[in-house]
N, C-alpha and C. Protein backbone atom coordinates (compact mmCIF):
# COMPACT_ATOMS: atom_id res chain seq x y z
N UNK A 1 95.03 87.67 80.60
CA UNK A 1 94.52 86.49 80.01
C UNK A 1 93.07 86.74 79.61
N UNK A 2 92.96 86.49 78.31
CA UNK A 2 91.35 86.51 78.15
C UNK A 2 90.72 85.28 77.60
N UNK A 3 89.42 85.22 78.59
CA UNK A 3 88.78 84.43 78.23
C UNK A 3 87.29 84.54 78.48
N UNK A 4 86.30 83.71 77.41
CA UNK A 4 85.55 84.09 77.20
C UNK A 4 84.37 83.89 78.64
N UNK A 5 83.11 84.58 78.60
CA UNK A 5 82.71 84.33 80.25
C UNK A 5 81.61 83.23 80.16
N UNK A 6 80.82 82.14 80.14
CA UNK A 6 79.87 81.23 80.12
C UNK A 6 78.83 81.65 80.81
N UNK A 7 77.75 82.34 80.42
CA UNK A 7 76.58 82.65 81.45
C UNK A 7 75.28 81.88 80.40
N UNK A 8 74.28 81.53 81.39
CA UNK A 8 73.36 80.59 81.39
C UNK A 8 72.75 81.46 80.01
N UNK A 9 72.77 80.62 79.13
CA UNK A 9 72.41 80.78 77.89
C UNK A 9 70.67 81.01 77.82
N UNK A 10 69.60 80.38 78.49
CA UNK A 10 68.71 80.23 78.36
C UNK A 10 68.08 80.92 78.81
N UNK A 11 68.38 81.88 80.24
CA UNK A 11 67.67 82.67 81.25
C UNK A 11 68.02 84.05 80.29
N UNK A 12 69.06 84.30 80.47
CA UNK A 12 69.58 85.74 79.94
C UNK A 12 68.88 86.35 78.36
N UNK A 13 68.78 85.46 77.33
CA UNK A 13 68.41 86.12 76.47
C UNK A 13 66.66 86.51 76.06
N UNK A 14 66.00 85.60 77.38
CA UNK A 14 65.08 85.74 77.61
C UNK A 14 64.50 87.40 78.32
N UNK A 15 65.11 87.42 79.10
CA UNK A 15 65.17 88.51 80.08
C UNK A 15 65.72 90.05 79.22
N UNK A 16 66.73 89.95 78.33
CA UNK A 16 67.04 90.86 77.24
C UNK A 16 65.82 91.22 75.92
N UNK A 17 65.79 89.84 75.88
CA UNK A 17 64.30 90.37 74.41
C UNK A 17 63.09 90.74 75.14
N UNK A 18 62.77 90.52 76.57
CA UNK A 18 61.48 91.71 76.68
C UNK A 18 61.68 92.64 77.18
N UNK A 19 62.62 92.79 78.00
CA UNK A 19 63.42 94.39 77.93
C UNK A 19 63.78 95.37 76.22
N UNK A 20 64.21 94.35 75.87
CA UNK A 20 64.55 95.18 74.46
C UNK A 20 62.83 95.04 73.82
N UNK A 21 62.10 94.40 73.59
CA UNK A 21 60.59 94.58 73.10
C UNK A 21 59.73 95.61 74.12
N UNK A 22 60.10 95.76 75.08
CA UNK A 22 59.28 96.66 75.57
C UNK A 22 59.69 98.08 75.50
N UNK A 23 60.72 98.06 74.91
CA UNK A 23 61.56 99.69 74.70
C UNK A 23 60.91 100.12 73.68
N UNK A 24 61.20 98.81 72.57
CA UNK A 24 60.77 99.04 70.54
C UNK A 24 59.56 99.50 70.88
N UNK A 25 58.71 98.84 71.85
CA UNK A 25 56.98 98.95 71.49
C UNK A 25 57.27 100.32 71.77
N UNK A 26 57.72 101.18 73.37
CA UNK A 26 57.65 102.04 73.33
C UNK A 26 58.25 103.05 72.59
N UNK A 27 59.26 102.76 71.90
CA UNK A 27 59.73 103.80 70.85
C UNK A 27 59.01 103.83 70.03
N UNK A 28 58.41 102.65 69.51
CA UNK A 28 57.46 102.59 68.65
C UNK A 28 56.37 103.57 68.50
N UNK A 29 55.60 103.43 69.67
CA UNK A 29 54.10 103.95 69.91
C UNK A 29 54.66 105.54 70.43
N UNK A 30 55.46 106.25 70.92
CA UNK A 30 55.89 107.80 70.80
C UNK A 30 55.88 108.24 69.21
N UNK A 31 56.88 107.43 68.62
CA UNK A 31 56.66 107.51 66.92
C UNK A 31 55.71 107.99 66.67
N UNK A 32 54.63 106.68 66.66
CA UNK A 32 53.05 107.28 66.72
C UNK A 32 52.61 108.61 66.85
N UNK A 33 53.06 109.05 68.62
CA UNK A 33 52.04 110.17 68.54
C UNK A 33 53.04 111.81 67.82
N UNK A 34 54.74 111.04 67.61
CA UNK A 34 55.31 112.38 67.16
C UNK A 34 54.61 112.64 65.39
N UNK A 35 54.35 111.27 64.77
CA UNK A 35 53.61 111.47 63.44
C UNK A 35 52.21 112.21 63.37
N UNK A 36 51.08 111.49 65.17
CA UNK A 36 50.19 112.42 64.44
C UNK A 36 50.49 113.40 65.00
N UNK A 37 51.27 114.35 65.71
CA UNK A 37 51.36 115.56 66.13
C UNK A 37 51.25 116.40 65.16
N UNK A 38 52.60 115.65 64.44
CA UNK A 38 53.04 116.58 62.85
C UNK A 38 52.03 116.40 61.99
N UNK A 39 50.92 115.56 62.16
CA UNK A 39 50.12 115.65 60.61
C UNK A 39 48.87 116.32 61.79
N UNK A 40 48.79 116.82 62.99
CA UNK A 40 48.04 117.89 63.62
C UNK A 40 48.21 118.99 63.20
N UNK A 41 49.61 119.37 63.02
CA UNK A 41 49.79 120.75 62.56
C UNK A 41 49.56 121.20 61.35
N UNK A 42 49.92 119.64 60.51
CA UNK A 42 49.69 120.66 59.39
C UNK A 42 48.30 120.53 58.68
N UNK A 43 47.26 120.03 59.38
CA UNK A 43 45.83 119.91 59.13
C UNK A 43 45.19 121.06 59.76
N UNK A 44 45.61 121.55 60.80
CA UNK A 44 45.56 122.86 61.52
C UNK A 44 46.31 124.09 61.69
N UNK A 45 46.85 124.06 60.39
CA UNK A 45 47.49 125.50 59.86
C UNK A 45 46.89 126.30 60.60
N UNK A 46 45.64 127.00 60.45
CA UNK A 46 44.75 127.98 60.59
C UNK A 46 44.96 128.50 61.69
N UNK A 47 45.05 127.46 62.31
CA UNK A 47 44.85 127.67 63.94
C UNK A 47 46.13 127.79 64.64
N UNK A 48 47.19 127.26 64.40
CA UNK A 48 48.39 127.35 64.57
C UNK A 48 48.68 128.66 64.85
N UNK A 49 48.53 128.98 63.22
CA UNK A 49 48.82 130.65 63.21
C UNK A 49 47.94 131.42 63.82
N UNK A 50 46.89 131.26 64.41
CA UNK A 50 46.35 132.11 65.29
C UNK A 50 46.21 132.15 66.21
N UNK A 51 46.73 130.98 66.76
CA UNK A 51 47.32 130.85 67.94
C UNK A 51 49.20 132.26 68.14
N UNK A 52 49.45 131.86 67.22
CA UNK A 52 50.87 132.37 66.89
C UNK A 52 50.67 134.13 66.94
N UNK A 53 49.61 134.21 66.47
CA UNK A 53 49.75 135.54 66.25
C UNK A 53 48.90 136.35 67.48
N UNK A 54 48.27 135.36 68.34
CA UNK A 54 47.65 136.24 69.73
C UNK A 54 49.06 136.17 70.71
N UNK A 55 49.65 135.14 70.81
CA UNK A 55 50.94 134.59 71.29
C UNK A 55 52.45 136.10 71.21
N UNK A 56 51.82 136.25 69.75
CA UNK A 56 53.22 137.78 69.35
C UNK A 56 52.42 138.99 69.87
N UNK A 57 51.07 138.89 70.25
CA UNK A 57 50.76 140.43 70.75
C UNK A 57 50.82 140.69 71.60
N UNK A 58 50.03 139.62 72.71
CA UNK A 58 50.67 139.75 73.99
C UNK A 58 52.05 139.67 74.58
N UNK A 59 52.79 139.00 73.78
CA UNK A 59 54.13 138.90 74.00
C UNK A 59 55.18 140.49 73.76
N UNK A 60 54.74 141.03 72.47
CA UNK A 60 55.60 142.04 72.15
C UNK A 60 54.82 143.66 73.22
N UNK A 61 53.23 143.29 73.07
CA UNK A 61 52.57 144.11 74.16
C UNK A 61 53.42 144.12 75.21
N UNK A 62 53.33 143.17 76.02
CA UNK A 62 54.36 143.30 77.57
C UNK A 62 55.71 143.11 77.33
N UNK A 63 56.41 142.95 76.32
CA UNK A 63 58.12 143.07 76.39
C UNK A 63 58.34 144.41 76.20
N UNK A 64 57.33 145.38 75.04
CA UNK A 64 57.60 146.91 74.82
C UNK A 64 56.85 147.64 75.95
N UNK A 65 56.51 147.55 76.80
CA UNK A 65 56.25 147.88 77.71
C UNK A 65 56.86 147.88 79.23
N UNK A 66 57.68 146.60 79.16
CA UNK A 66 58.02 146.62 80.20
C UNK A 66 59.64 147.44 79.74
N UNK A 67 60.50 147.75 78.87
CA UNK A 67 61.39 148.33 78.24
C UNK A 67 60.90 149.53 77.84
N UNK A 68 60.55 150.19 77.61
CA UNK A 68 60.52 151.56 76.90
C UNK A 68 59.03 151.95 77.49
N UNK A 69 59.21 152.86 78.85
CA UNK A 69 58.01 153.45 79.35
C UNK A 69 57.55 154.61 78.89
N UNK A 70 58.56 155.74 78.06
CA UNK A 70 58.04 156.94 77.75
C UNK A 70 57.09 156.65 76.65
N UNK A 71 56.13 157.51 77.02
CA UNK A 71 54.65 157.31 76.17
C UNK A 71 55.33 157.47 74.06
N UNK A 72 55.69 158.37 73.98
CA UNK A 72 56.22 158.49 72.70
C UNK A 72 56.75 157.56 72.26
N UNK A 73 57.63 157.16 72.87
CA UNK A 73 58.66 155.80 72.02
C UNK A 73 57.78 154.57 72.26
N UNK A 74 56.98 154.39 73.28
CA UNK A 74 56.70 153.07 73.77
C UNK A 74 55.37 153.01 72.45
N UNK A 75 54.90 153.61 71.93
CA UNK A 75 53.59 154.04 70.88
C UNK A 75 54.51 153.39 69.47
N UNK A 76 55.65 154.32 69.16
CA UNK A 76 56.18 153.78 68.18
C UNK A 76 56.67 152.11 68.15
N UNK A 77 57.20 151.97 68.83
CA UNK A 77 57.65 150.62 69.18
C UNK A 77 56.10 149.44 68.64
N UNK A 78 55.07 149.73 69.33
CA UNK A 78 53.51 149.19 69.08
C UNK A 78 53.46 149.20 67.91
N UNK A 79 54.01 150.06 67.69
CA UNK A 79 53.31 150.09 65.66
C UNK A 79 54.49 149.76 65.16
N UNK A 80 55.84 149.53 64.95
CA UNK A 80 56.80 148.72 64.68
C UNK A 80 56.22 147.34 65.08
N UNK A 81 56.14 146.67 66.13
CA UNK A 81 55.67 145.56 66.55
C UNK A 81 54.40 144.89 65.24
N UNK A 82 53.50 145.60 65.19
CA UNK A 82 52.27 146.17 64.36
C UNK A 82 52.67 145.55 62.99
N UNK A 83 53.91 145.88 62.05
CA UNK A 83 54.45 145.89 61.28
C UNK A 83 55.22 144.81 61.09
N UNK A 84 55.59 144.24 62.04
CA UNK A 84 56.72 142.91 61.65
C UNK A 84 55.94 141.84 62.30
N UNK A 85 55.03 141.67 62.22
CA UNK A 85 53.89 140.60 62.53
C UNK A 85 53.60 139.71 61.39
N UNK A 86 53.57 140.14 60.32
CA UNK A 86 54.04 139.22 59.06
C UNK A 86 54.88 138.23 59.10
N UNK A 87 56.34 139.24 58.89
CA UNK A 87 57.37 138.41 59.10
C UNK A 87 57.59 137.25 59.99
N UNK A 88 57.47 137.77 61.55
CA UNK A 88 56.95 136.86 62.23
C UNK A 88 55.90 135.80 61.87
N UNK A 89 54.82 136.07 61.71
CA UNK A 89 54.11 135.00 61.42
C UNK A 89 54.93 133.63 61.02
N UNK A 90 55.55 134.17 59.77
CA UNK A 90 56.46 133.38 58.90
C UNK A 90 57.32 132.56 58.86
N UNK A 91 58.50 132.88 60.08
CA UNK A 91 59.53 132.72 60.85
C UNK A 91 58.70 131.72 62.02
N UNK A 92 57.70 132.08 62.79
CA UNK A 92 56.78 131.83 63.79
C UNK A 92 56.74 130.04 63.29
N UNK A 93 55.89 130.26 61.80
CA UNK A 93 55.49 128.95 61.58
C UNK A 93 56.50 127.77 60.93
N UNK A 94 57.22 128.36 60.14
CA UNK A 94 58.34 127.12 59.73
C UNK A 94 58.70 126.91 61.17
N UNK A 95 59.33 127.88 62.25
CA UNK A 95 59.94 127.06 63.55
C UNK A 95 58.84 125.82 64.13
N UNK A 96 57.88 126.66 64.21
CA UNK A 96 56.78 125.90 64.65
C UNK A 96 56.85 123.93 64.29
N UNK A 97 56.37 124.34 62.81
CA UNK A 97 55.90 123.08 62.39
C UNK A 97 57.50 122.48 62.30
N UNK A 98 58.33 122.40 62.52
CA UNK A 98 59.62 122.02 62.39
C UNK A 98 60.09 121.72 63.85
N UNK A 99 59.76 122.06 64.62
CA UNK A 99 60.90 121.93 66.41
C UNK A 99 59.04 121.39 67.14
N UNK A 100 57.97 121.72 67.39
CA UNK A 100 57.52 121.44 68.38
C UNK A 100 56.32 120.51 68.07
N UNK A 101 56.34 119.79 67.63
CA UNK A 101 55.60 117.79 67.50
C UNK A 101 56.90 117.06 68.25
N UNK A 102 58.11 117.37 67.87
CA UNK A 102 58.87 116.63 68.46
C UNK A 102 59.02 116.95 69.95
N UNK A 103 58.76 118.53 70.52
CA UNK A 103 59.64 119.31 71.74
C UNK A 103 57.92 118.78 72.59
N UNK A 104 56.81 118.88 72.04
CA UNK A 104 55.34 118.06 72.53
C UNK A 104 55.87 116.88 72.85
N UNK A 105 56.14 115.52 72.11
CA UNK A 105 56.12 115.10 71.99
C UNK A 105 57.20 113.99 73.25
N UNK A 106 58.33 114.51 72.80
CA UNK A 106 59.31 114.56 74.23
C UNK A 106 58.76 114.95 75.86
N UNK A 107 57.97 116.47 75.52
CA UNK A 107 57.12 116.69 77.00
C UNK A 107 56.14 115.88 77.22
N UNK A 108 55.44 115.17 76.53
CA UNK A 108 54.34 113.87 76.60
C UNK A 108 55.02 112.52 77.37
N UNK A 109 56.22 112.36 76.25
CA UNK A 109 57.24 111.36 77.37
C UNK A 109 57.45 111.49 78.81
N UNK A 110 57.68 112.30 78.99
CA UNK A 110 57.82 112.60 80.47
C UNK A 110 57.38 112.59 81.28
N UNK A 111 56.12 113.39 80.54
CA UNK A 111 54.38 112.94 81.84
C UNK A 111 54.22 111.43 81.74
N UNK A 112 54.82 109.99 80.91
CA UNK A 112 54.35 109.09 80.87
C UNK A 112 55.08 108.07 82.15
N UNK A 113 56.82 108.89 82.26
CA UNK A 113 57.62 107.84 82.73
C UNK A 113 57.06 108.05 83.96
N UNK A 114 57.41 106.91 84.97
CA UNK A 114 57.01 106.93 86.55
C UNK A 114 58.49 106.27 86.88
């Protein structure tokens, strides 16, 4: 049998719209900081990428190193590394400005909830 349920009309939708307004504000105001994140990055190209590119030396420094110990190969490898640092760059920054205002942005959430 169905029928419909009667709950106090006056309390309940009260109690729903500032629950639901206090979500919007906060979806709202993350919005905020995921927009200026993204208009951070791309006002700070410069820096991005040079951030990006100390980020690939030390990174490819200690990955070819900790893999390939003989002095000969581990030299070549450096200067291969040396060489596709461009590319990288490149690859580096479309991911960049594309995945992390939002992947910030989400980790900002987190430090906020209690």
């Amino acid at each position: 049998m169905l029928t419909s349920r009667k709950d106090n009309p006056a309390n309940f939708p009260l109690v729903v719209s500032a629950i639901t307004e206090e979500e919007r504000l906060k979806q709202e105001r993350m919005k905020d900081v995921l927009l200026l994140l993204e208009q951070l990055v791309e006002r700070e190209e410069v820096t991005v990428k040079k951030i990006l590119d100390c980020l690939y030396d030390v990174g490819s420094i200690n990955l070819i190193n900790k893999k390939f110990s003989t002095r000969p190969l581990n030299r070549m490898m450096k200067w291969i590394a040396k060489l596709t640092r461009p590319a990288f760059r490149v690859v580096a920054l479309y991911w960049f400005k594309k995945n992390c205002p939002q992947l910030i942005t989400d980790w900002l959430g987190t430090k906020v909830k209690f």
